[in-house]
N, C-alpha and C. Protein backbone atom coordinates (compact mmCIF):
# COMPACT_ATOMS: atom_id res chain seq x y z
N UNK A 1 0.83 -1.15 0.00
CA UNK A 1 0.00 0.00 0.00
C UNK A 1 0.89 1.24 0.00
N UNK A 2 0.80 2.20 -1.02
CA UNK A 2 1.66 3.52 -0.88
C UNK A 2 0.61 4.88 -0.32
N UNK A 3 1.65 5.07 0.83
CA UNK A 3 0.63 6.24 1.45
C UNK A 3 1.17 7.92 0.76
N UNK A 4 0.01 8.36 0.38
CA UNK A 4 0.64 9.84 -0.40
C UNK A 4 0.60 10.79 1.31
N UNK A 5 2.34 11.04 1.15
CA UNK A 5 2.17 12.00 2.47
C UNK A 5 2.56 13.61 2.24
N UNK A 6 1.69 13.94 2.77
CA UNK A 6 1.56 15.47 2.95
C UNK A 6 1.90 16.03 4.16
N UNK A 7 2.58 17.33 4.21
CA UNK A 7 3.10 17.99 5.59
C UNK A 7 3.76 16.78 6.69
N UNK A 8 4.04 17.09 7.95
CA UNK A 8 5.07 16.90 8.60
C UNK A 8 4.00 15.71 9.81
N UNK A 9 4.47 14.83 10.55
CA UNK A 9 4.24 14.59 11.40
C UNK A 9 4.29 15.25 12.66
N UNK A 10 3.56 14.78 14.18
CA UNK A 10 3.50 15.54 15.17
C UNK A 10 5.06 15.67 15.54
N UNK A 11 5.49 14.26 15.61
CA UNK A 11 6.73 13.95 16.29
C UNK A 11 7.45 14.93 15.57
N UNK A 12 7.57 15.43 14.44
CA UNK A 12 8.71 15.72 13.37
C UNK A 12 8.36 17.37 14.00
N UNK A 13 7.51 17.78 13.96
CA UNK A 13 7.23 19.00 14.54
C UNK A 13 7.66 19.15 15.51
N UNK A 14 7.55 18.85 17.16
CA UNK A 14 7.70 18.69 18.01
C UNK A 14 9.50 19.20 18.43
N UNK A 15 10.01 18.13 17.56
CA UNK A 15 11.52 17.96 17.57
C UNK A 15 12.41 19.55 17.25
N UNK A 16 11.41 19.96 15.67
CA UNK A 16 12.11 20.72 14.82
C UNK A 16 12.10 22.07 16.73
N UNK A 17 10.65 21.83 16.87
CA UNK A 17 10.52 23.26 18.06
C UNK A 17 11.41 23.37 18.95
N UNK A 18 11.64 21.67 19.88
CA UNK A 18 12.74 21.87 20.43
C UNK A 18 14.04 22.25 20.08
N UNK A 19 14.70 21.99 18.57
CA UNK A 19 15.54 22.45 18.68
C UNK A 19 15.87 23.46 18.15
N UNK A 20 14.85 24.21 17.71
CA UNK A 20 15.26 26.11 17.95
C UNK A 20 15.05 26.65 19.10
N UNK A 21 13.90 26.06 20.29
CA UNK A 21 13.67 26.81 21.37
C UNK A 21 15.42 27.00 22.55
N UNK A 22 15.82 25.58 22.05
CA UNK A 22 17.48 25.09 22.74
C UNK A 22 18.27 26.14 22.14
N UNK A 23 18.81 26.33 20.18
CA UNK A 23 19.21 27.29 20.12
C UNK A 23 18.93 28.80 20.35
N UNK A 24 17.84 29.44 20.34
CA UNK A 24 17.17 30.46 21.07
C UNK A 24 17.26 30.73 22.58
N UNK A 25 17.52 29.42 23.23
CA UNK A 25 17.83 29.79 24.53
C UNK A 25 19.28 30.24 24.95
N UNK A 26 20.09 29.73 23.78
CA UNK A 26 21.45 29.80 23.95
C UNK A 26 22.14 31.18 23.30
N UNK A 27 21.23 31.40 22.30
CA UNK A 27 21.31 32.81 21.93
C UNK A 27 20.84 33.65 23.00
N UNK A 28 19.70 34.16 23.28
CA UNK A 28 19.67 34.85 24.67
C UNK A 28 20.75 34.97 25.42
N UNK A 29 21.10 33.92 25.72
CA UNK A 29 22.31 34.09 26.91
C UNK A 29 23.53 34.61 26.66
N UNK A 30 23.94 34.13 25.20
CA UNK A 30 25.43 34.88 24.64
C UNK A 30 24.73 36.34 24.41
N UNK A 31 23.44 37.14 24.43
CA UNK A 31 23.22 37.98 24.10
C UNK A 31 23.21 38.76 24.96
N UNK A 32 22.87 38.52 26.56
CA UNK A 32 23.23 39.31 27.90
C UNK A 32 24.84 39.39 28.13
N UNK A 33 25.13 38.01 27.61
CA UNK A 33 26.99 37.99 28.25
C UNK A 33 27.24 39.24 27.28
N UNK A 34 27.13 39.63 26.38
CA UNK A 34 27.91 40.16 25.46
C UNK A 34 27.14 41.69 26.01
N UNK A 35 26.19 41.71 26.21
CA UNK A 35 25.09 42.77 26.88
C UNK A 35 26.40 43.45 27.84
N UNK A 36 26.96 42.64 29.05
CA UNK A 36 27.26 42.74 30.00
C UNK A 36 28.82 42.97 29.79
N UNK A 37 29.22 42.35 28.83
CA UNK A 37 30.26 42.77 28.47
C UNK A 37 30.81 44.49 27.90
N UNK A 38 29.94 44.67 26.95
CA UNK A 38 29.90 46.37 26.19
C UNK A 38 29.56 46.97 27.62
N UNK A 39 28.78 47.22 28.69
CA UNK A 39 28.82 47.83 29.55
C UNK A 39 29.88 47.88 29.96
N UNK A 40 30.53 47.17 30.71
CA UNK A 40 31.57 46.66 31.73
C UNK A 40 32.98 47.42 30.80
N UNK A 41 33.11 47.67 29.47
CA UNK A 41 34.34 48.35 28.80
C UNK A 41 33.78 49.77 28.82
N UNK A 42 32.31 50.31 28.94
CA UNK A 42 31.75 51.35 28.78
C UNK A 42 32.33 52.09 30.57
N UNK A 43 32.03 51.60 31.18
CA UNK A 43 32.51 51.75 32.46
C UNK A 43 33.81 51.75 32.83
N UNK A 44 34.48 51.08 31.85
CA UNK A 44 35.86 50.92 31.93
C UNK A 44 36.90 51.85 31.78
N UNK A 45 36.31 52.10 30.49
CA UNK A 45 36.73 53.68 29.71
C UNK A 45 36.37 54.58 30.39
N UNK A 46 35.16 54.75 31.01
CA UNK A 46 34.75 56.18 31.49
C UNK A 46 35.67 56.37 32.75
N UNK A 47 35.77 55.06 34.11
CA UNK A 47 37.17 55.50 34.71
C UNK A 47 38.47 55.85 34.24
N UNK A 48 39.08 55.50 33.10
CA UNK A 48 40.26 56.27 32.67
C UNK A 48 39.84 57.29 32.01
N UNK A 49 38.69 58.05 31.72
CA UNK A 49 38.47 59.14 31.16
C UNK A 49 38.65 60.12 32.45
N UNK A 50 37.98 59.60 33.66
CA UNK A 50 38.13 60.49 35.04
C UNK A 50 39.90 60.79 35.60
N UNK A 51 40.08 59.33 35.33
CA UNK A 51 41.33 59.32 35.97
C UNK A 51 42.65 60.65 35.03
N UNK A 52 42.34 60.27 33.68
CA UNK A 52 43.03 60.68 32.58
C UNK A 52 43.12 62.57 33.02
N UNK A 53 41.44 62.72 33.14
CA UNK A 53 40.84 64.42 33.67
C UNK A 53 41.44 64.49 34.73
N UNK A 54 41.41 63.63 35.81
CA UNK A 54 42.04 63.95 36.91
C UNK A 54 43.76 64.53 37.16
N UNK A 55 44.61 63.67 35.99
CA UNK A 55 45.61 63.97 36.19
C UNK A 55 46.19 65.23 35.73
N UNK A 56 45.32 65.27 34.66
CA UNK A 56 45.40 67.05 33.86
C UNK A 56 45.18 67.77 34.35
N UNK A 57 43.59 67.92 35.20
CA UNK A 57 43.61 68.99 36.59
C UNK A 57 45.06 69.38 37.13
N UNK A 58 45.35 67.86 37.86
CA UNK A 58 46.43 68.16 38.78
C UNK A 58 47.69 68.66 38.42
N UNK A 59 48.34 68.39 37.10
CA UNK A 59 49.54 68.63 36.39
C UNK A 59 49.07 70.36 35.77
N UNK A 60 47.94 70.76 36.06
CA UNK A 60 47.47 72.27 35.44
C UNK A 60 47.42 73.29 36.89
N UNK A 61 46.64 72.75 37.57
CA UNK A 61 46.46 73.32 39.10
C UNK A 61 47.32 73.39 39.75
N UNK A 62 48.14 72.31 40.16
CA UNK A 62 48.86 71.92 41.55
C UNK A 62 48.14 71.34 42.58
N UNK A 63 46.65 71.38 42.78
CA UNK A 63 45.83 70.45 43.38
C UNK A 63 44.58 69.34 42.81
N UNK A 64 43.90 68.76 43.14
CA UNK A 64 43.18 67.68 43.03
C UNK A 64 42.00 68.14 43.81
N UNK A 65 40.82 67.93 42.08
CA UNK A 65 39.31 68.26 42.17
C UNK A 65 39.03 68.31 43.72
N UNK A 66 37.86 68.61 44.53
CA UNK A 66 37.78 68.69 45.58
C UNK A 66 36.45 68.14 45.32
N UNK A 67 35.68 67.14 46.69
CA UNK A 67 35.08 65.98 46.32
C UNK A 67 33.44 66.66 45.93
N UNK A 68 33.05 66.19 45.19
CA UNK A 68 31.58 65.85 45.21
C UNK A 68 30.74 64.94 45.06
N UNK A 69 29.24 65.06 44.98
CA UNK A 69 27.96 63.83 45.56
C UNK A 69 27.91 63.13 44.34
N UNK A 70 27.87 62.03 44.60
CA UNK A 70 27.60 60.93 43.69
C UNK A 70 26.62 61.49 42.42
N UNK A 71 27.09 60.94 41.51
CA UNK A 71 26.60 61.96 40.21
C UNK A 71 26.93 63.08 39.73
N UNK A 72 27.62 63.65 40.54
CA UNK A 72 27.94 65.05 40.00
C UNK A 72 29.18 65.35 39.84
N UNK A 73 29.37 65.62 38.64
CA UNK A 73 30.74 65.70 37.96
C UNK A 73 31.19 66.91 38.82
N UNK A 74 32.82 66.68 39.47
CA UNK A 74 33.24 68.07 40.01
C UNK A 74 33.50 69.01 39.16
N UNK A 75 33.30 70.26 39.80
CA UNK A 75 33.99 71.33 38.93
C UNK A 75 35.33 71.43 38.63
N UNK A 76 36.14 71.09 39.56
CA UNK A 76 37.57 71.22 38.75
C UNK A 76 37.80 69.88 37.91
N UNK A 77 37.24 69.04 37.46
CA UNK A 77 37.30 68.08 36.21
C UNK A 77 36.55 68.58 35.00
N UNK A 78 35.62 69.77 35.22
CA UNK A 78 34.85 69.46 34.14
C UNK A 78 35.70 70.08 32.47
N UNK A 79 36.38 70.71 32.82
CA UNK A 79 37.36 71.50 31.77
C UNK A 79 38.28 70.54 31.01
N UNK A 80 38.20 69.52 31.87
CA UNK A 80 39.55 68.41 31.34
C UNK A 80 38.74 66.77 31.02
N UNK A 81 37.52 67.00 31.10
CA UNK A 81 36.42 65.52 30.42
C UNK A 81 36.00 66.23 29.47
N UNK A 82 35.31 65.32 28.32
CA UNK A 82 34.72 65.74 27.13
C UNK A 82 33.49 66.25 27.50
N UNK A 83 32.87 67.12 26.39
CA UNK A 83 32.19 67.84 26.94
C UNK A 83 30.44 66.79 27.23
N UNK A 84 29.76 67.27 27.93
CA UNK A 84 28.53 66.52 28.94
C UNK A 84 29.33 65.16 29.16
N UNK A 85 30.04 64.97 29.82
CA UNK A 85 30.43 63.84 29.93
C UNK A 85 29.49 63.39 31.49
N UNK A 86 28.83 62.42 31.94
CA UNK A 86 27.98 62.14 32.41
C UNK A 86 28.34 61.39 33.56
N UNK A 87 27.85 61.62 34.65
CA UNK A 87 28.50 60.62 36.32
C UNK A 87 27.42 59.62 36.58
N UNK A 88 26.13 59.73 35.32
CA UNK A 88 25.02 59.01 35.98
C UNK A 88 24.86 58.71 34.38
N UNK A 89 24.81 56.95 34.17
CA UNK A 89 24.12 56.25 33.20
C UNK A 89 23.14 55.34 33.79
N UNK A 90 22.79 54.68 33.21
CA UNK A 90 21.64 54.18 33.32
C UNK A 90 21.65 52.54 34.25
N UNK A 91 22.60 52.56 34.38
CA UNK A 91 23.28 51.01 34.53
C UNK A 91 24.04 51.30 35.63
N UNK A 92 24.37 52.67 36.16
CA UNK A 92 25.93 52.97 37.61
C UNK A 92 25.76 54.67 37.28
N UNK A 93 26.48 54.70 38.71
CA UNK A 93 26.29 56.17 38.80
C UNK A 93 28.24 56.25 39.02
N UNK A 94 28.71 57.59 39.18
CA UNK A 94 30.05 57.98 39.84
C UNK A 94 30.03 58.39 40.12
N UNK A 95 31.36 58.05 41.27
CA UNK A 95 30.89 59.60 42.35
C UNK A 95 32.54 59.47 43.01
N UNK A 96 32.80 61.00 42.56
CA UNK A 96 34.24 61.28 42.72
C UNK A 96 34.57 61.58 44.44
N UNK A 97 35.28 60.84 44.77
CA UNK A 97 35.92 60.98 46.26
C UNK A 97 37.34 61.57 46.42
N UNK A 98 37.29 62.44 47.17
CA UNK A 98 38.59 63.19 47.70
C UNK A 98 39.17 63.08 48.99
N UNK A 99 39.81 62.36 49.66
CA UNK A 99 40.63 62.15 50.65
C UNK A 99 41.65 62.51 51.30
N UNK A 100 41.95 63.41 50.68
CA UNK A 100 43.19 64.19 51.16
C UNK A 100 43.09 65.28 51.97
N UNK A 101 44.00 65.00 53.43
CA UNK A 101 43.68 66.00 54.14
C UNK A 101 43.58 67.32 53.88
N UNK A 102 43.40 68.75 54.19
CA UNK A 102 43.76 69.87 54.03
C UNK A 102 45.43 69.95 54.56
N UNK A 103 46.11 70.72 53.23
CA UNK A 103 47.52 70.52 53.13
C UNK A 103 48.46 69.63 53.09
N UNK A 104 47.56 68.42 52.41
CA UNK A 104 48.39 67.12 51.62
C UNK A 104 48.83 66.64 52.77
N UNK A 105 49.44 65.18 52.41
CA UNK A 105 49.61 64.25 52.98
C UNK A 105 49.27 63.08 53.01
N UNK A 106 49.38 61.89 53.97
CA UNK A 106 48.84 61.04 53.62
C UNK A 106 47.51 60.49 54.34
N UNK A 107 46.80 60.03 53.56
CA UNK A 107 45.36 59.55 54.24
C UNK A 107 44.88 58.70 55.18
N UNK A 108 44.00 58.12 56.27
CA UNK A 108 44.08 57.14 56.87
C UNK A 108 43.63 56.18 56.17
N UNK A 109 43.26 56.74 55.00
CA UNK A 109 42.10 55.15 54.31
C UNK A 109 43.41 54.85 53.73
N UNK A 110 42.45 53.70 52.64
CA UNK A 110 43.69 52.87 51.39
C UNK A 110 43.88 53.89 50.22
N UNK A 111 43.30 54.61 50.21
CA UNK A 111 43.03 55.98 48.93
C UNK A 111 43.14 57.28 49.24
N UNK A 112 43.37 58.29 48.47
CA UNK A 112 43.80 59.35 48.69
C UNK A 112 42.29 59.84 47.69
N UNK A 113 42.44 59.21 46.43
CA UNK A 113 41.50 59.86 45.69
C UNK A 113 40.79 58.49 44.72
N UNK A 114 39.21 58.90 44.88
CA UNK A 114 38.92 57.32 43.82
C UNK A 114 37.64 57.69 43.34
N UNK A 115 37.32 57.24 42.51
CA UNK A 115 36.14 57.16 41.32
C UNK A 115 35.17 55.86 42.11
N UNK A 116 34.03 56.30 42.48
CA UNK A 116 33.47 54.79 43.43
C UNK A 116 32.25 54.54 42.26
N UNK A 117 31.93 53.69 41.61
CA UNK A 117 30.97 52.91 40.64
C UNK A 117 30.60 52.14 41.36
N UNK A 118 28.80 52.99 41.52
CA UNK A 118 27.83 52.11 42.16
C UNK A 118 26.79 51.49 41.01
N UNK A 119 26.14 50.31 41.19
CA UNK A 119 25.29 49.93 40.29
C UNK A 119 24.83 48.63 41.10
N UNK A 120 23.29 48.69 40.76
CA UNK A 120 22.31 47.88 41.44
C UNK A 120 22.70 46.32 40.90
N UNK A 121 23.37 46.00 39.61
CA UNK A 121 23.89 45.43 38.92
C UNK A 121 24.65 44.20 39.43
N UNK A 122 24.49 43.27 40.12
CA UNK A 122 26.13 42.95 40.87
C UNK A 122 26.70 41.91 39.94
N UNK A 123 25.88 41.51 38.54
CA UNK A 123 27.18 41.08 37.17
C UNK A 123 27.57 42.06 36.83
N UNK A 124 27.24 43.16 36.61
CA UNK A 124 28.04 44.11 36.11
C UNK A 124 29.43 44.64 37.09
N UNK A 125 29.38 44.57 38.29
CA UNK A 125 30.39 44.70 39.06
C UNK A 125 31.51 43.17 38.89
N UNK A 126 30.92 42.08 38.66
CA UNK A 126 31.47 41.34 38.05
C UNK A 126 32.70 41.07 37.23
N UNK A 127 31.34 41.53 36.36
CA UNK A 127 32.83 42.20 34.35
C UNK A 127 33.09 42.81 34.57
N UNK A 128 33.18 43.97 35.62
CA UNK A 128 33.80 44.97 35.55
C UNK A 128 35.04 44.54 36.06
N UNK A 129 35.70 43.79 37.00
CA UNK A 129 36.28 43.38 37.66
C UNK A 129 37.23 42.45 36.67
N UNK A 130 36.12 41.10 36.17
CA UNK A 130 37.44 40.97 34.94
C UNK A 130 37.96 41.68 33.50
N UNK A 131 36.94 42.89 33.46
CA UNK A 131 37.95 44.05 31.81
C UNK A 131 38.52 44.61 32.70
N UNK A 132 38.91 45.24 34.04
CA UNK A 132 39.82 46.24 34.51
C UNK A 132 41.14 45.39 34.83
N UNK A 133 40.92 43.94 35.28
CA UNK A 133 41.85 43.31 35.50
C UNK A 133 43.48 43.47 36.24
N UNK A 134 44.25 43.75 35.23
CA UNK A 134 45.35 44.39 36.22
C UNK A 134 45.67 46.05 35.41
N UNK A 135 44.30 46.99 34.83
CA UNK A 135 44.31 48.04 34.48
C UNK A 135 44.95 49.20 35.49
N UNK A 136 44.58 48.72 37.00
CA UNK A 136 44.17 50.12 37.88
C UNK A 136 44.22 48.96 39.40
N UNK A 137 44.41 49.55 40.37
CA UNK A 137 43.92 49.34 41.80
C UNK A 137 42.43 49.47 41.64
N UNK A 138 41.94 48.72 41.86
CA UNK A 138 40.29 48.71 42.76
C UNK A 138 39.96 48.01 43.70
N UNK A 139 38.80 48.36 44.52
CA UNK A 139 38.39 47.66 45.37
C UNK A 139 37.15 47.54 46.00
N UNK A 140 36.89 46.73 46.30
CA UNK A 140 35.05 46.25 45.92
C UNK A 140 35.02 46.06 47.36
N UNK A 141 33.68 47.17 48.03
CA UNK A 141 32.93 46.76 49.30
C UNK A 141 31.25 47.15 48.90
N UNK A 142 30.84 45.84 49.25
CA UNK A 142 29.72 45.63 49.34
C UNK A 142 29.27 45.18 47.66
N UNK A 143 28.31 46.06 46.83
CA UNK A 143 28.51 46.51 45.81
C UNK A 143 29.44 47.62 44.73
N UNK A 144 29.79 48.22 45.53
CA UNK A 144 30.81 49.53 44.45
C UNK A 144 32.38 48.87 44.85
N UNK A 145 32.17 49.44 43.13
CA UNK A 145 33.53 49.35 43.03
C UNK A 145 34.17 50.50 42.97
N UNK A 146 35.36 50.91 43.39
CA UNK A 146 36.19 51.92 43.84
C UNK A 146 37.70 52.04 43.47
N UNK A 147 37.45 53.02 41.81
CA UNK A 147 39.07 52.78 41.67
C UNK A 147 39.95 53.82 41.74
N UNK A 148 40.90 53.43 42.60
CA UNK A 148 41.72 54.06 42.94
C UNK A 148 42.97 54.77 41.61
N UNK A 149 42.75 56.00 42.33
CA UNK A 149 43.46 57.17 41.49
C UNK A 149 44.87 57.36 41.74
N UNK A 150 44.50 57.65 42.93
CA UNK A 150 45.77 57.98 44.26
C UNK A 150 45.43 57.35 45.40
N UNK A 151 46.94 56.25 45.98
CA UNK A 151 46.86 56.13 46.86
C UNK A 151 47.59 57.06 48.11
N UNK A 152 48.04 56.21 49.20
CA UNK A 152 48.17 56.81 50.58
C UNK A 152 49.50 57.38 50.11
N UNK A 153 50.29 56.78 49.52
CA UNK A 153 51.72 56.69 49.19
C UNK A 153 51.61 58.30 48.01
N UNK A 154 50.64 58.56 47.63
CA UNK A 154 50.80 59.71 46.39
C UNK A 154 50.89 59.07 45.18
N UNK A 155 51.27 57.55 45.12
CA UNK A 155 50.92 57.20 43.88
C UNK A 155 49.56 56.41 43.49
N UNK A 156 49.27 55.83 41.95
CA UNK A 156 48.04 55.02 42.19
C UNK A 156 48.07 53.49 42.41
């Protein structure tokens, strides 16, 4: 007996779904890693953009920005970052810390001066941790990460 067959069986269906829903699931995921990745260099860059401003201040002035509130770009950096350059994205905020006593010296903390990146994020503190790698001193309490500019010593 020859059976005339038309369209697909259940089973044959079934199969084909699972295995795009498997590759689709696997796409998703390389699609956050990689998500998480472009942040984590976006963040990366923007601390050597601070750090970079920071040192130009200081090599122009003779002193180092004086601190302000999380988000708010100091005034003595803003001449030496590109212009709107931003302390608050959408993903972490920055927030420039100043440690140095009145009339220099050295600090009681581990830092003299540091860029602290907060973000609700804690993969993104993650990658951030492995793209900075052995870029910079940082140091992670709690959630933020905190990279150091200047330490106790005057260097970073």
């Amino acid at each position: 007996m020859i059976r005339d067959r038309r369209g697909f069986s259940m089973i044959e269906l079934m199969v084909v779904m699972l295995v795009l829903s498997v590759l689709t699931g696997i796409g998703v995921l390389k699609y956050v890693d990689l998500k998480h990745r472009a942040l984590s260099s976006q963040a990366s860059a923007d601390l050597q953009t601070v750090r970079l401003a920071a040192y130009s201040a200081w090599y122009e002035t003779g002193i180092w920005p004086a601190d302000a509130a999380p988000g708010v770009v100091p005034p003595g950096l803003t001449a030496y970052l590109p212009t709107n350059f931003p302390f608050v994205r959408a993903d972490y905020t920055l927030d420039w810390e100043n440690f140095i006593p009145p009339g220099g010296g050295p600090s009681a903390g581990p830092m003299q001066l540091g860029l602290v990146l907060s973000s609700s994020n804690p993969r993104l503190t993650r990658t951030l941790t492995q793209v900075l790698g052995n870029k910079g001193p940082f140091l992670i309490v709690g959630g933020d990460l905190t990279f150091v500019i200047v330490g106790p010593s005057g260097q970073s």
